[in-house]
Structures are given as C-alpha cells and as structure tokens.
Protein backbone atom coordinates (compact mmCIF):
# COMPACT_ATOMS: atom_id res chain seq x y z
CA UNK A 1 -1.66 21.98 -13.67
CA UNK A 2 -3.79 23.51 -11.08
CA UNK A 3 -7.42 22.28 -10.73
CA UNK A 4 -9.90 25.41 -9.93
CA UNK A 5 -13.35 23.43 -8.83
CA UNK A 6 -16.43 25.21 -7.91
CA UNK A 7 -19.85 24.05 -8.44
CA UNK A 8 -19.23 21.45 -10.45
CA UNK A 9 -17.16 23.19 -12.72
CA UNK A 10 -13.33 23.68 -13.41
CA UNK A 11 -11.79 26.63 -14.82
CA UNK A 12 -10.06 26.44 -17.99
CA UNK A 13 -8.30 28.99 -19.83
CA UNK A 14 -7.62 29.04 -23.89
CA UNK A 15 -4.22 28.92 -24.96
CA UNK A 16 -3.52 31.74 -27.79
CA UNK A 17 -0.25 33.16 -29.62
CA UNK A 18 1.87 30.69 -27.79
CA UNK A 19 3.03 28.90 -30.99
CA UNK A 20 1.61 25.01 -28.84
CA UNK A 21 -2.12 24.37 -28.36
CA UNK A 22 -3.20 27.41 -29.37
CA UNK A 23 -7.28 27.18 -29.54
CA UNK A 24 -7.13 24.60 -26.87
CA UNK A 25 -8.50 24.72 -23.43
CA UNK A 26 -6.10 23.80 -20.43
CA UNK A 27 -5.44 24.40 -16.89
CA UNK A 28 -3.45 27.39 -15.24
CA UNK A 29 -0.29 25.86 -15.91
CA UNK A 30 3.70 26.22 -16.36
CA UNK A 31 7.11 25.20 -15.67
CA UNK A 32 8.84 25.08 -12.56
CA UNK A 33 11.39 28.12 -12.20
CA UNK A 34 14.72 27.96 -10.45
CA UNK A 35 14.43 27.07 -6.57
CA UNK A 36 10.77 26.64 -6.82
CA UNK A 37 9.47 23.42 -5.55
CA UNK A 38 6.00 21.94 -7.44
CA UNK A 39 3.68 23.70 -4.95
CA UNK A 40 4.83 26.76 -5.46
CA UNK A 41 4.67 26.87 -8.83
CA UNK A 42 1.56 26.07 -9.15
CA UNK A 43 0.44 29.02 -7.05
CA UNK A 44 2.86 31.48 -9.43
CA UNK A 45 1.24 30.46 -12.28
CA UNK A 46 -2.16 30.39 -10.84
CA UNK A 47 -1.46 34.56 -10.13
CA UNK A 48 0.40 35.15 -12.99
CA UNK A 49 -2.51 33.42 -15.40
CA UNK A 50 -5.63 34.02 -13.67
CA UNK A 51 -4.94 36.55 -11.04
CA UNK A 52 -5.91 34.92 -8.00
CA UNK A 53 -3.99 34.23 -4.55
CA UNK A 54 -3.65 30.87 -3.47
CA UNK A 55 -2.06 29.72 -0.46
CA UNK A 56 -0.17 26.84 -0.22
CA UNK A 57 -2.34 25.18 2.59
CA UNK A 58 -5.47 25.17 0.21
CA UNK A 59 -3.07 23.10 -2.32
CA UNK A 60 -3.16 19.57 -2.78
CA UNK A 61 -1.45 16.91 -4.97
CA UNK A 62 -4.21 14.83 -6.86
CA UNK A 63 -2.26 12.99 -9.36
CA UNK A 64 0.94 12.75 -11.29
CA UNK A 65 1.06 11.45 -14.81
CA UNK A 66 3.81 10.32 -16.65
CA UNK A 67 3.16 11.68 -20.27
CA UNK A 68 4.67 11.45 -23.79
CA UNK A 69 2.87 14.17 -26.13
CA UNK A 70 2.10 13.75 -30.12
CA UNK A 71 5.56 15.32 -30.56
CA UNK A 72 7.00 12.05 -28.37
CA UNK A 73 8.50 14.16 -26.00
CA UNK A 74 8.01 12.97 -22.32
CA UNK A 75 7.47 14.76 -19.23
CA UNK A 76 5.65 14.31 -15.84
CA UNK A 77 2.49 16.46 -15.40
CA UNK A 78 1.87 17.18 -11.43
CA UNK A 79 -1.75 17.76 -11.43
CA UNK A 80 -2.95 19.98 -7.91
CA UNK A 81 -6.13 21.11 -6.87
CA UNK A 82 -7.24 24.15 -4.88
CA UNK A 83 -9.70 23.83 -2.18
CA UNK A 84 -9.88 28.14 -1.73
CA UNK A 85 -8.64 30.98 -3.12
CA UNK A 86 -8.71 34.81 -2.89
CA UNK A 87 -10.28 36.89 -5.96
CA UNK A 88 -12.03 36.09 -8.72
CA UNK A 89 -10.62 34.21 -11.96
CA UNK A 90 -9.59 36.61 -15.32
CA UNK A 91 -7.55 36.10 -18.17
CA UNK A 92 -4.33 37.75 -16.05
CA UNK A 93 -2.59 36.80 -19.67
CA UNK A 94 -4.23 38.29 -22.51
CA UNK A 95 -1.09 38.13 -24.98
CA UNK A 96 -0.98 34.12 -24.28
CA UNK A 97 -4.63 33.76 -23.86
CA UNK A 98 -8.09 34.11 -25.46
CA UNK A 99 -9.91 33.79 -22.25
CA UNK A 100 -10.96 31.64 -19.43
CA UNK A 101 -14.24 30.03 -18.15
CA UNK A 102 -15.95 27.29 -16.32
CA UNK A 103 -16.46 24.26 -18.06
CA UNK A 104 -18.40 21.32 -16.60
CA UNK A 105 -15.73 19.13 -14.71
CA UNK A 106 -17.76 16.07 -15.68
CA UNK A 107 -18.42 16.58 -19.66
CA UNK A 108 -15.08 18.91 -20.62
CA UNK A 109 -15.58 20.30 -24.26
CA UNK A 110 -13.72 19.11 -27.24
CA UNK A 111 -11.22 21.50 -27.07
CA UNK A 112 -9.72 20.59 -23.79
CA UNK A 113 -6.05 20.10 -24.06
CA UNK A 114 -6.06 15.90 -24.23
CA UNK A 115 -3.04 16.05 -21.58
CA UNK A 116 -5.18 18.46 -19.23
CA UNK A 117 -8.45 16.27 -20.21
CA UNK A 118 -6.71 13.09 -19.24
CA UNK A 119 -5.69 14.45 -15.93
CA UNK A 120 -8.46 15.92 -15.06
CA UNK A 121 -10.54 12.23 -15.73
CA UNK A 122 -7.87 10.70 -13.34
CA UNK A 123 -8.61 12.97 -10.84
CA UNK A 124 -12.27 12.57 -10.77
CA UNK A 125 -11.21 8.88 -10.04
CA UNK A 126 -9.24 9.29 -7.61
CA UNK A 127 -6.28 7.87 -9.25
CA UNK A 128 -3.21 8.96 -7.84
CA UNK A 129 -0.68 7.89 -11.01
CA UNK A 130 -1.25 7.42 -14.76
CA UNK A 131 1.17 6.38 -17.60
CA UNK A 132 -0.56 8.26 -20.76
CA UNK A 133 0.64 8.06 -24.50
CA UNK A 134 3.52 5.30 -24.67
C-alpha cells in the first residue's frame, strides 16, 4: 500500500468491478510479481493505478501489519509512503476503479478500506508493526 501525502491529504482510489471491496476506498495497491522485491512493487502499482513515476529513493517503509481479513485469510500488508513523485494522480485503471481523490489523512471517510484505514492510523503514529484482526 503506497501512502500519497500532500497537504494534509492522502490519495485514495475506489475499488470497482474487482469482485473484493468494490465501493471502498483504498490505497494504490497490489501483489508482488515474480522477482520484484516490496519496493518495487509498490512503485508498479503506483504507475499502473494512478499514473505517476515514483522513484525508489522517494520510497519509504512506514509500517508492516500482520492482518487476517473478515474472510480469515492472513497476509502481511507493507505499508510505504512517498515523499515525491512525477505527474499528477488519475484513475490510470478505469475498468478496476471508480476514481481517485484526496481525502483528509486525519478524518478518512467511511468508506475507507478498514485494512487501508488501519494502516494508515498506524502510520500517523509512527508505529512501525501492528497485529490487526486475530
């Protein structure tokens, strides 16, 4: 999950027509492909979903969470933030998404994704590791 902050506000992006969260707001966000290392996924998916360059300098880790969803499946969510970037966020993923916007990072709406919202309130801790939802 890659945290976009400007302003005060994050950029969030509403899942659509992906058959999981659909209506919900979350992160850009994916899996790790073959051979890719955490990092560098994070700057795929942040061109593939929003269409913005990223370089891996301007990328830090700012938490990992250790997360079972509703479903009780359990995965670890690596949660990165982006200091700079080149171009300006769009919805780079129309077919899996209804749109994105900036949301204040302090009062997220309802519709955040609860496993985005959770690390997202970590982050503005500073917490580095969270156990959510055993």
């Amino acid at each position: 999950m890659l945290i976009l902050e400007r302003d005060g506000l994050v950029l969030l992006a509403e899942r659509a027509n992906t058959g999981y969260s659909d209506g919900l707001l979350n992160l850009p966000s994916g899996k790790i492909e073959e051979d890719e290392d955490v990092i560098s996924a994070a700057i795929r998916e942040a061109q593939e979903e929003v269409g913005i360059r990223v370089d891996r300098e301007a990328v830090q880790i700012v938490h990992v969470m250790h997360y079972r969803n509703p479903e009780g499946e359990a995965r670890v969510g690596w949660f990165l933030a982006a200091s700079e970037w080149d171009g300006e966020p769009y919805n780079a993923e129309p077919a899996k998404c209804a749109g994105v916007d900036w949301y204040p990072i302090n009062d997220l709406p309802e519709n955040a994704q609860p496993y985005n919202k959770a690390g997202i309130d970590r982050y503005l801790k500073g917490e580095r590791y969270s156990v959510v939802g055993w």
